[in-house]
C-alpha atoms as a PDB file:
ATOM      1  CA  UNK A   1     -66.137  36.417  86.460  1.00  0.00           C
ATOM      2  CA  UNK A   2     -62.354  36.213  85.037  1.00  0.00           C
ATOM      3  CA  UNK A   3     -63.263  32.851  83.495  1.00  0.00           C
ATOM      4  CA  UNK A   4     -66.303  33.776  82.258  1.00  0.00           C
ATOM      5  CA  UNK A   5     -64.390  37.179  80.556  1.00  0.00           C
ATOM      6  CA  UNK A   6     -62.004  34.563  78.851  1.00  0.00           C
ATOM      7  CA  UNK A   7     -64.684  32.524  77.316  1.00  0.00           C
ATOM      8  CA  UNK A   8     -66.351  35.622  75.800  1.00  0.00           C
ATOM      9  CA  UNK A   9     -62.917  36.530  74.823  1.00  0.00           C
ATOM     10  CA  UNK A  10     -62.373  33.404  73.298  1.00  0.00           C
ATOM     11  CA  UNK A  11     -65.262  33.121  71.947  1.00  0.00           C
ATOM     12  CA  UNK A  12     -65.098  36.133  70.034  1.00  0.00           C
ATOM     13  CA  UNK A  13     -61.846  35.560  68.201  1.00  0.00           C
ATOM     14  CA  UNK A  14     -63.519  32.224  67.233  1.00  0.00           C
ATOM     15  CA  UNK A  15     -66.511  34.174  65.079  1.00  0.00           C
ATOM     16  CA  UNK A  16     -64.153  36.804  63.783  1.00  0.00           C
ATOM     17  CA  UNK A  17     -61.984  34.124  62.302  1.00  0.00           C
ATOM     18  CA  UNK A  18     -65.205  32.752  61.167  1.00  0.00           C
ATOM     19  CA  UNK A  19     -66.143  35.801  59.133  1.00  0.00           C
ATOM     20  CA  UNK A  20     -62.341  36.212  57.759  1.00  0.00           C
ATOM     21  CA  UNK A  21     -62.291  34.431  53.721  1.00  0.00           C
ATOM     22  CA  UNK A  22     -59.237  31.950  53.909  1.00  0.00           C
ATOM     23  CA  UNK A  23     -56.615  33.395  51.450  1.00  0.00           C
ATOM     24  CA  UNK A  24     -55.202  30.638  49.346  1.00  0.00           C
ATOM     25  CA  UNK A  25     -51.529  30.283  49.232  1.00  0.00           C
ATOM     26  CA  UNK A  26     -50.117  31.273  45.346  1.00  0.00           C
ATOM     27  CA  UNK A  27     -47.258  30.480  43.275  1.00  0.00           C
ATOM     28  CA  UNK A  28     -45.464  32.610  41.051  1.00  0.00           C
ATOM     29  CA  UNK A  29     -47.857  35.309  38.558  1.00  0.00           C
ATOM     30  CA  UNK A  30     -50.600  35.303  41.335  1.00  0.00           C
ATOM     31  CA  UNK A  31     -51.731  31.892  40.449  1.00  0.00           C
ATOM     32  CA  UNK A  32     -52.700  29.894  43.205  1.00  0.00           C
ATOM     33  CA  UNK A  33     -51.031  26.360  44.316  1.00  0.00           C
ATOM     34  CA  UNK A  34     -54.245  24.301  43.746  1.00  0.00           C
ATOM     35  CA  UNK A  35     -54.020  25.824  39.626  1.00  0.00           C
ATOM     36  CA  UNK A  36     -50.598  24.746  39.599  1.00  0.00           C
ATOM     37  CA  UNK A  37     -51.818  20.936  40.886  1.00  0.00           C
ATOM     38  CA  UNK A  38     -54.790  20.856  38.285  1.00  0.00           C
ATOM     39  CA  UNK A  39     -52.700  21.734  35.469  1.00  0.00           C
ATOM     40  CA  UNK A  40     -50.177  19.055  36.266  1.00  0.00           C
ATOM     41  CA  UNK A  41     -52.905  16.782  36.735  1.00  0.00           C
ATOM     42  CA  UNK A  42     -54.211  17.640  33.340  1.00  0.00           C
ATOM     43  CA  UNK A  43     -50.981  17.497  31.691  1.00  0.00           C
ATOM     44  CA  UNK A  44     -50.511  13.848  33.073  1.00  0.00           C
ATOM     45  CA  UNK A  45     -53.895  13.005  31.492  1.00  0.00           C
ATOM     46  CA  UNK A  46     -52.528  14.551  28.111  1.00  0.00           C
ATOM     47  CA  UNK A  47     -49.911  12.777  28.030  1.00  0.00           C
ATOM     48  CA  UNK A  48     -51.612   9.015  29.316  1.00  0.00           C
ATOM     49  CA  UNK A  49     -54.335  10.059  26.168  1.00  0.00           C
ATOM     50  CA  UNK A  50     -50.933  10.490  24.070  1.00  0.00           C
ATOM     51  CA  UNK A  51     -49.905   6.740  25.162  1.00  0.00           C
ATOM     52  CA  UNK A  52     -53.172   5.492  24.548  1.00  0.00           C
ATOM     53  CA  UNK A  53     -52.753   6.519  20.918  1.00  0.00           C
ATOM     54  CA  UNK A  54     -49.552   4.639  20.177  1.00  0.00           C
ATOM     55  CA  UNK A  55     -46.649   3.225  20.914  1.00  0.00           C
ATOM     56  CA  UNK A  56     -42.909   3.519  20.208  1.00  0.00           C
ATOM     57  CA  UNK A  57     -39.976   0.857  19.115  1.00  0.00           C
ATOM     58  CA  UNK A  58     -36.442   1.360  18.253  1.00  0.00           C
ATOM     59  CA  UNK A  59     -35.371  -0.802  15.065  1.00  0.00           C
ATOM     60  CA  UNK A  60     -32.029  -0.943  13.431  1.00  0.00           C
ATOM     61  CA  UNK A  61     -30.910  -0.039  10.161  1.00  0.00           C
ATOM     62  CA  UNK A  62     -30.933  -2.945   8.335  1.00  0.00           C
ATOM     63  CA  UNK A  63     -34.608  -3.455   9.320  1.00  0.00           C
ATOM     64  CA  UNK A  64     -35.413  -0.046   8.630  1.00  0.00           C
ATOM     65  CA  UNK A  65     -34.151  -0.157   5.571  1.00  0.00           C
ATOM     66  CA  UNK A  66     -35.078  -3.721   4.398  1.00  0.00           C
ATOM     67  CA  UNK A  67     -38.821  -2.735   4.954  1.00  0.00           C
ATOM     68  CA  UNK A  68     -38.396   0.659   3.018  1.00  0.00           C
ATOM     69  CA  UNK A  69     -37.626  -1.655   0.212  1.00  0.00           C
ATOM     70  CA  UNK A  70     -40.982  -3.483   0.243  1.00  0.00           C
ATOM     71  CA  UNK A  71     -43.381  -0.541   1.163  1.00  0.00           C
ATOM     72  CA  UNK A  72     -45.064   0.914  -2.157  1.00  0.00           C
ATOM     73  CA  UNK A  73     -44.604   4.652  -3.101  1.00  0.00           C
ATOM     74  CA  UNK A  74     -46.485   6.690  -0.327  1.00  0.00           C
ATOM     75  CA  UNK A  75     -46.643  10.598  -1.956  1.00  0.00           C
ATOM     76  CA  UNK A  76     -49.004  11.504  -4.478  1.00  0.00           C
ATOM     77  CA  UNK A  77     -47.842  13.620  -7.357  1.00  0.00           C
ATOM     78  CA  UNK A  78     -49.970  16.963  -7.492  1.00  0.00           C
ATOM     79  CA  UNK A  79     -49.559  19.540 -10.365  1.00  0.00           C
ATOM     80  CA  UNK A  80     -47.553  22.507  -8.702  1.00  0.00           C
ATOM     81  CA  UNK A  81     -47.931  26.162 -10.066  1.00  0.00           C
ATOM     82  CA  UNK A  82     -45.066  28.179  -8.827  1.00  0.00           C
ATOM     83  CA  UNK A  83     -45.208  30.876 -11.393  1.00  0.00           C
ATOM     84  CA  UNK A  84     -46.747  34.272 -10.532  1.00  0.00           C
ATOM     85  CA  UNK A  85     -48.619  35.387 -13.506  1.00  0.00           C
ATOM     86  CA  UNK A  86     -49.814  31.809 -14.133  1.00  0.00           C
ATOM     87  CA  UNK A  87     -51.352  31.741 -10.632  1.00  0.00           C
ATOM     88  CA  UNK A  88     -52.676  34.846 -10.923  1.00  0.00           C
ATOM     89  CA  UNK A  89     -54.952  33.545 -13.817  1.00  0.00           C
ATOM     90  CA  UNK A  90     -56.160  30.484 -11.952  1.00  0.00           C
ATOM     91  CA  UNK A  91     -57.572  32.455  -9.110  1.00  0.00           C
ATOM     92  CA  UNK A  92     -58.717  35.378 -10.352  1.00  0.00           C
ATOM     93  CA  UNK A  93     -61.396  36.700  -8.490  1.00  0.00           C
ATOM     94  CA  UNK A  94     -60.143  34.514  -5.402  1.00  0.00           C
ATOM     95  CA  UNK A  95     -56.962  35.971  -4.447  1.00  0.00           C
ATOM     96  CA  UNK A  96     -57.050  39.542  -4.600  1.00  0.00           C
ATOM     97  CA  UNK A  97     -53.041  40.961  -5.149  1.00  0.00           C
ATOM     98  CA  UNK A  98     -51.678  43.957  -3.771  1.00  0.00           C
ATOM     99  CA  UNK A  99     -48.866  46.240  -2.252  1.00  0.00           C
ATOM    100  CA  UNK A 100     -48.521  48.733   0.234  1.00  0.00           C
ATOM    101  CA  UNK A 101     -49.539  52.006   0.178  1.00  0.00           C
ATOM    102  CA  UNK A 102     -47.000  54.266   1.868  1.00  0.00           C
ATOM    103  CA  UNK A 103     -49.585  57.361   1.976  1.00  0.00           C
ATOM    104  CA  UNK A 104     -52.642  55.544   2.740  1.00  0.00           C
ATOM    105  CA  UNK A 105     -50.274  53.498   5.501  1.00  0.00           C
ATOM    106  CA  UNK A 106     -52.053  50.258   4.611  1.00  0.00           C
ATOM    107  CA  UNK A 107     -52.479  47.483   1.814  1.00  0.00           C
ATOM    108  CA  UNK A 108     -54.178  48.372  -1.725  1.00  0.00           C
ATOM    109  CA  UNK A 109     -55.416  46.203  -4.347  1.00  0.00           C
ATOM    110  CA  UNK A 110     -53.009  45.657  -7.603  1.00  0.00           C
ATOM    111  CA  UNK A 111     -53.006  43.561 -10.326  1.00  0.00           C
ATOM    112  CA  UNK A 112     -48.892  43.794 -10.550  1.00  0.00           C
ATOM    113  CA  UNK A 113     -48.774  42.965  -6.959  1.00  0.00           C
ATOM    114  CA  UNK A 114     -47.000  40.283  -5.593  1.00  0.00           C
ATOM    115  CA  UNK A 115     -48.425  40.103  -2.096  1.00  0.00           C
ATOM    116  CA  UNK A 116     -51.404  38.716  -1.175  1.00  0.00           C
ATOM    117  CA  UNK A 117     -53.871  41.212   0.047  1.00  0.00           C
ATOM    118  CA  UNK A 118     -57.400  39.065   0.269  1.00  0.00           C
ATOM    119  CA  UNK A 119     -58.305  35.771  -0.103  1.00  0.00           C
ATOM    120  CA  UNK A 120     -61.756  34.524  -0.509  1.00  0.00           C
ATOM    121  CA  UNK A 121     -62.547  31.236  -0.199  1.00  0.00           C
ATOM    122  CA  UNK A 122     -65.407  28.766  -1.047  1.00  0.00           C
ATOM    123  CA  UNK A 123     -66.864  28.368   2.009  1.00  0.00           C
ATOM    124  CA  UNK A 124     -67.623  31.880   2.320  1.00  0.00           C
ATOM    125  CA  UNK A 125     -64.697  32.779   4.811  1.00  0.00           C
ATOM    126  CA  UNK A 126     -62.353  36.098   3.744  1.00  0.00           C
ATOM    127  CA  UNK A 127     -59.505  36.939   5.345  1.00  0.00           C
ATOM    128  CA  UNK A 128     -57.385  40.265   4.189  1.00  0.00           C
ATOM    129  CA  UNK A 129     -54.227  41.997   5.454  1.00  0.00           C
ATOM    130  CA  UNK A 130     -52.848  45.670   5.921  1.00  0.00           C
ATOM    131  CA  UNK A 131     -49.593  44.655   5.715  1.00  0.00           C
ATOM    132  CA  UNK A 132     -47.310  42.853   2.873  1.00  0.00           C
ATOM    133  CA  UNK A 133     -46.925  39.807   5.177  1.00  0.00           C
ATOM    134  CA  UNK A 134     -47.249  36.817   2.538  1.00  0.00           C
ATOM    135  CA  UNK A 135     -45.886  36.212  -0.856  1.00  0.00           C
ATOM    136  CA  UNK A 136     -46.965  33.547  -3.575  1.00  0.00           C
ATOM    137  CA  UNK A 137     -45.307  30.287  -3.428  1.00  0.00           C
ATOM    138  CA  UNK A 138     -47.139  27.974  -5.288  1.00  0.00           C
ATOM    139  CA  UNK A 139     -50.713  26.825  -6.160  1.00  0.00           C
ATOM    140  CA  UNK A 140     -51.742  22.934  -6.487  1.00  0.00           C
ATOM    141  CA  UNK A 141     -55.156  23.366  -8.670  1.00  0.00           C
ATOM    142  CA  UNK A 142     -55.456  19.768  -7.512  1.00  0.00           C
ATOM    143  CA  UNK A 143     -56.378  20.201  -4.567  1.00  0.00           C
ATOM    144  CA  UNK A 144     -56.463  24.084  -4.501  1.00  0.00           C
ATOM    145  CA  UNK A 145     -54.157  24.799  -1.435  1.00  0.00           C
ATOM    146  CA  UNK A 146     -52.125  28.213  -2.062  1.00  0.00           C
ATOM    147  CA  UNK A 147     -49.090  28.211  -0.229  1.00  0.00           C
ATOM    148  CA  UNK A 148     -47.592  31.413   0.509  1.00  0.00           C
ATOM    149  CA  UNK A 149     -45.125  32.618   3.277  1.00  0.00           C
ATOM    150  CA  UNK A 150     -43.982  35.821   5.261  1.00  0.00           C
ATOM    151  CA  UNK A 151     -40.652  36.460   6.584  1.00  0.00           C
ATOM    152  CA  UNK A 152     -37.921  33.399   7.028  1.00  0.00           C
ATOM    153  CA  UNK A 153     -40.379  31.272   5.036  1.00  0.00           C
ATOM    154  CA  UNK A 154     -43.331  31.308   7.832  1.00  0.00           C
ATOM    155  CA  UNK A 155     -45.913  29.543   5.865  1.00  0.00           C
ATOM    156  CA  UNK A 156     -50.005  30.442   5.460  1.00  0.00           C
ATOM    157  CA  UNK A 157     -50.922  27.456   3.573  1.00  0.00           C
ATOM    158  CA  UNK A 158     -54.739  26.924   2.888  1.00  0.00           C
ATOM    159  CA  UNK A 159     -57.005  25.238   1.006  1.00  0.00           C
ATOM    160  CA  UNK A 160     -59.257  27.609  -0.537  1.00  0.00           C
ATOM    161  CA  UNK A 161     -62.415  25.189  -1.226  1.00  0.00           C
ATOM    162  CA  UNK A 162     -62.425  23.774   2.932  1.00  0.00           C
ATOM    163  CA  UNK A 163     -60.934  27.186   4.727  1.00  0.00           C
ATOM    164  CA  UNK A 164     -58.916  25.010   6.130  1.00  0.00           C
ATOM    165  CA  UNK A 165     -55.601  26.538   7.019  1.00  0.00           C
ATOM    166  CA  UNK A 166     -51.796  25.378   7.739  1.00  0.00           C
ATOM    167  CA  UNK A 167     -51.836  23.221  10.715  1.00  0.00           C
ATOM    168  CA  UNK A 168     -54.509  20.850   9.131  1.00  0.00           C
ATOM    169  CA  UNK A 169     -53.135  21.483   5.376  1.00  0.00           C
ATOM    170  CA  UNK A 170     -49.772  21.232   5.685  1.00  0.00           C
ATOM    171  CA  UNK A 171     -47.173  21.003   3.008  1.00  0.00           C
ATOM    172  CA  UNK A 172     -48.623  19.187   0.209  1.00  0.00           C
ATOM    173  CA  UNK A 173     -45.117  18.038  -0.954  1.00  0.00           C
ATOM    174  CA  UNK A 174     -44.039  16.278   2.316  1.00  0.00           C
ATOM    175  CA  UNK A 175     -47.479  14.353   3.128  1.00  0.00           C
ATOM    176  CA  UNK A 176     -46.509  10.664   3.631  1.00  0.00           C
ATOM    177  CA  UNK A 177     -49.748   8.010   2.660  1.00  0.00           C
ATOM    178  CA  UNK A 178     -50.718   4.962   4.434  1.00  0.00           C
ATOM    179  CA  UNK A 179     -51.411   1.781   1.691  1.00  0.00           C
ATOM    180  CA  UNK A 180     -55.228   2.414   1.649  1.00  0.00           C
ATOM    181  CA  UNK A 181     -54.729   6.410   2.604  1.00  0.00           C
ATOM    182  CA  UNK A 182     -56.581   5.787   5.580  1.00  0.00           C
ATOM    183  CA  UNK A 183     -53.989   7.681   7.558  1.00  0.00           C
ATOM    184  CA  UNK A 184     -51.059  10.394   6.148  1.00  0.00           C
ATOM    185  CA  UNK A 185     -48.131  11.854   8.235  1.00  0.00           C
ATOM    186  CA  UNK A 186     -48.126  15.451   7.292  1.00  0.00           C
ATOM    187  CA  UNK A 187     -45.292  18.242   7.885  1.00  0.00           C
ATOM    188  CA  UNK A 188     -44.450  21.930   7.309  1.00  0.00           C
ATOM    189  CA  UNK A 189     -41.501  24.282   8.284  1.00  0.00           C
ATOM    190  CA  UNK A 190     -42.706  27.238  10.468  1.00  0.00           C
ATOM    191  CA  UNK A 191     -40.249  29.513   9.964  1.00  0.00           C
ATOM    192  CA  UNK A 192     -38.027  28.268  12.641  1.00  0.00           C
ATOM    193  CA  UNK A 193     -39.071  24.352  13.108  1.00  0.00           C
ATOM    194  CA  UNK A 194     -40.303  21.766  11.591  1.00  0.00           C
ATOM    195  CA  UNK A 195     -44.087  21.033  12.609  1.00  0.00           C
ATOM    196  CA  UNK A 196     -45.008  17.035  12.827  1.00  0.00           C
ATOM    197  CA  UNK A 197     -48.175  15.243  12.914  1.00  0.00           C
ATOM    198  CA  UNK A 198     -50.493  12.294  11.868  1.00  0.00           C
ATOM    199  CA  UNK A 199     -53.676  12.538  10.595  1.00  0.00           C
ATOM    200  CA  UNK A 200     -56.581  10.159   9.615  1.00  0.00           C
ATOM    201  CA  UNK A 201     -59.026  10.280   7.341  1.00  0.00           C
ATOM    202  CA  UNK A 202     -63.047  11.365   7.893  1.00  0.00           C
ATOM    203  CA  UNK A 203     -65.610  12.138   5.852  1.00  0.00           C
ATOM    204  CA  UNK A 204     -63.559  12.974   3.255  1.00  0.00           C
ATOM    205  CA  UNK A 205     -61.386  15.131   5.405  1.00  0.00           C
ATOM    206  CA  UNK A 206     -58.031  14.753   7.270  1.00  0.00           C
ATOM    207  CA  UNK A 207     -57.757  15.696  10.261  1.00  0.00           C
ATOM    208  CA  UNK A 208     -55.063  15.781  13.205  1.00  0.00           C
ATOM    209  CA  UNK A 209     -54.951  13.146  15.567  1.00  0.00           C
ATOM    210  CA  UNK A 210     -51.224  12.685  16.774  1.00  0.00           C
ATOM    211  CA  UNK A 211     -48.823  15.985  16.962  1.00  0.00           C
ATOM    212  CA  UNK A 212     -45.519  14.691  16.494  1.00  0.00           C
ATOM    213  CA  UNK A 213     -43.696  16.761  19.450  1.00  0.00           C
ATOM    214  CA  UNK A 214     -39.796  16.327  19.348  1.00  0.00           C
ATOM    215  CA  UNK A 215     -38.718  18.528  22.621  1.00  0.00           C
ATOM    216  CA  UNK A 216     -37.261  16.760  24.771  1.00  0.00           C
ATOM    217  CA  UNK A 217     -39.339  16.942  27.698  1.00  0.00           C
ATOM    218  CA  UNK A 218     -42.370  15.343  25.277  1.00  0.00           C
ATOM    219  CA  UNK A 219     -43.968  12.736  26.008  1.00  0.00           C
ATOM    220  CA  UNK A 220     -43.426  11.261  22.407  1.00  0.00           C
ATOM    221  CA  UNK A 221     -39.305  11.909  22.810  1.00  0.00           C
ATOM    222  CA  UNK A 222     -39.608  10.404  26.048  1.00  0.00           C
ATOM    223  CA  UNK A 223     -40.551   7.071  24.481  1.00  0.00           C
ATOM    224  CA  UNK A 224     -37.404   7.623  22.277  1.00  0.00           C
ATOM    225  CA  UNK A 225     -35.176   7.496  24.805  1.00  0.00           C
ATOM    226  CA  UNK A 226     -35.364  10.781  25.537  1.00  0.00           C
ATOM    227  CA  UNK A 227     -32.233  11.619  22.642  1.00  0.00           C
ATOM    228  CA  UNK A 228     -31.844  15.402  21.117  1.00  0.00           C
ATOM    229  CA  UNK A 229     -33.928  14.955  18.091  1.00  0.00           C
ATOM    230  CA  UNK A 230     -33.392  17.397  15.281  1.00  0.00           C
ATOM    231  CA  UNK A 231     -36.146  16.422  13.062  1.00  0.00           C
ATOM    232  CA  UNK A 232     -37.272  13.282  10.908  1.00  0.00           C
ATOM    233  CA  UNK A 233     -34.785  12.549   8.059  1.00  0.00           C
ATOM    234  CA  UNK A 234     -37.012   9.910   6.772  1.00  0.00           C
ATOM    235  CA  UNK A 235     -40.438   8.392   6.871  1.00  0.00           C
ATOM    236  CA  UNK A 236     -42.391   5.817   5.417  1.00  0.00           C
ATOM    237  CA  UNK A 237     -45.565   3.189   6.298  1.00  0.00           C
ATOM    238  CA  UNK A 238     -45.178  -0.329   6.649  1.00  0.00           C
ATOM    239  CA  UNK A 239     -48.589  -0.686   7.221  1.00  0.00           C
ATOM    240  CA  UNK A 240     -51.934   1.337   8.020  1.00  0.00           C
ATOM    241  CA  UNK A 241     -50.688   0.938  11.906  1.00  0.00           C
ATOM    242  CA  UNK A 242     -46.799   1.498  11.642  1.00  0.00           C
ATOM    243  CA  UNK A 243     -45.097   4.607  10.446  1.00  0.00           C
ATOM    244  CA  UNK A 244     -41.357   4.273  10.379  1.00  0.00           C
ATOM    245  CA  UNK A 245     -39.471   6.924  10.493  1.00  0.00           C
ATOM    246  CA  UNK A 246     -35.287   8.011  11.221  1.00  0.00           C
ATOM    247  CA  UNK A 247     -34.544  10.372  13.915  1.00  0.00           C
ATOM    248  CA  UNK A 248     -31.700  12.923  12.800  1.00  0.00           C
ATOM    249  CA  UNK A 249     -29.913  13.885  16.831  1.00  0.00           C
ATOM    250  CA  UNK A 250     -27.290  16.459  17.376  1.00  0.00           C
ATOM    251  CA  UNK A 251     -25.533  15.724  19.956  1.00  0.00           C
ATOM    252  CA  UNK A 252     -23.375  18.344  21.733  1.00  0.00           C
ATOM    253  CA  UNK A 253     -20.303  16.568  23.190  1.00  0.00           C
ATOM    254  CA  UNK A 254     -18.559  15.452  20.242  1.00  0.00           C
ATOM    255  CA  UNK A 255     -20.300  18.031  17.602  1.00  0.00           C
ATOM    256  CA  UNK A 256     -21.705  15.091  16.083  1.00  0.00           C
ATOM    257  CA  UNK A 257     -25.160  14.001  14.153  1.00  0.00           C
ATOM    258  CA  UNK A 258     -26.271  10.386  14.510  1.00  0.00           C
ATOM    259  CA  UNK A 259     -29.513   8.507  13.065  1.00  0.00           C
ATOM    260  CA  UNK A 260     -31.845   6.679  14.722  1.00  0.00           C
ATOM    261  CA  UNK A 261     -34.308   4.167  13.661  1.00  0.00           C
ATOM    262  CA  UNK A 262     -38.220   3.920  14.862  1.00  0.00           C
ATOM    263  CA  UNK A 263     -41.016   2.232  14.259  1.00  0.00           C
ATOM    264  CA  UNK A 264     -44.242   4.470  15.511  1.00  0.00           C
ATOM    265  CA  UNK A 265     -47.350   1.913  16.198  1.00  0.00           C
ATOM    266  CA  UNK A 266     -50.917   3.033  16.239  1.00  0.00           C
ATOM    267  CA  UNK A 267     -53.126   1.670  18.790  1.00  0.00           C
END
């Protein structure tokens, strides 16, 4: 009977266990391990994709410099209108001006205004704002892209035919061109950083297909050598597949800058 009393017994703690949900183990912020493993399987797949897009090669500065010479001018020239008033007449009835209303406690429509309180664009898309966040920089009617920023310079720049806005934009000034334009490295300050990337061309449209990330943990600064990169002092295309460019380092110990030279490779 005693062995038959510990087989029931046993037997019992063997279906409770049964009907008990296993708790999986978690890491820090309640996520669980197995989140943490996917995500840094996910991020190794990022950055194998990122390898699969191109390659990196360090060059010196007389090669850097000797090919500069023989690449053709890669920027092109675009009217800019950085005068208020004359702005104001090109998009009338696009860009709606305004200032802030200290009774109402949001933004108002006025002519005199130098803040941007709507913009409407071609597509159909509006966006509008209750606060004076973004004053006029310029216009290029070439392309019409209005470029205006908030506070320290963060930019909103967007082309008002496409909708498109500032990450696929960029600053019209700084775009680099491949020869046959197939391909342009664009850039814009955020406010606090520099923004890289490359972009090709489709369908009449550019869009992102490399973001240039300098941190030093990136994959991309990682294939530099893994040096404190600052930002790029200099860029230019050798071809439709290599963008050379200088990378501008601080380097703590010594309170010194140095340059180096790279060539980027597309796959």
């Amino acid at each position: 009977m005693r062995k038959v009393g510990i087989m029931l017994s046993v037997l019992a703690l063997i279906a409770s266990s049964c009907g008990q949900t296993t708790k999986k183990p978690t890491a820090k912020n309640g996520i669980t391990v197995e989140e943490v493993q996917e995500t840094v399987v996910e991020q190794e797949k990022s950055n194998s994709m990122v390898n699969q897009l191109f390659d990196i090669e360090k060059i010196d500065s007389v090669k850097y410099f000797a090919l500069k010479r023989n690449a053709d001018s890669q920027k092109i020239a675009l009217e800019k209108i950085d005068d208020l008033e004359q702005a104001k007449k090109m998009l009338t009835g696009r860009v709606i001006w305004g200032k802030y209303d200290d009774e109402a406690q949001k933004m108002v429509e006025d002519k005199q205004g130098k803040y941007v309180y709507k913009i409407e664009f071609r597509d159909g898309k509006t966006i509008s704002y209750d606060y004076p966040e973004f004053e006029f920089i310029a216009y290029f009617p070439q392309e019409d892209v209005l470029f205006i920023a908030g506070e320290h310079y963060s930019p909103m720049i967007c082309n008002l035919t496409t909708g498109e806005e500032t990450d696929e934009v960029g600053d019209p000034e700084n775009r680099c061109y491949s020869p046959s334009k197939q391909y342009r490295f664009n850039e814009y300050y955020s406010g606090q950083v520099d923004i890289y990337f490359i972009q090709e061309k489709s369908e009449e449209k550019y869009k992102t297909i490399i973001e240039l990330d300098l941190s030093v943990d990136s994959e991309l600064n990682k294939l530099m050598g893994s040096v404190p990169v600052e930002s790029f002092a200099d860029v230019f295309w050798q071809s439709d597949t290599i963008l050379n460019f200088v990378a501008l380092c601080y380097f703590y110990e010594g309170n010194k800058y140095e340059k180096f030279y790279y060539q980027l490779i597309l796959k």
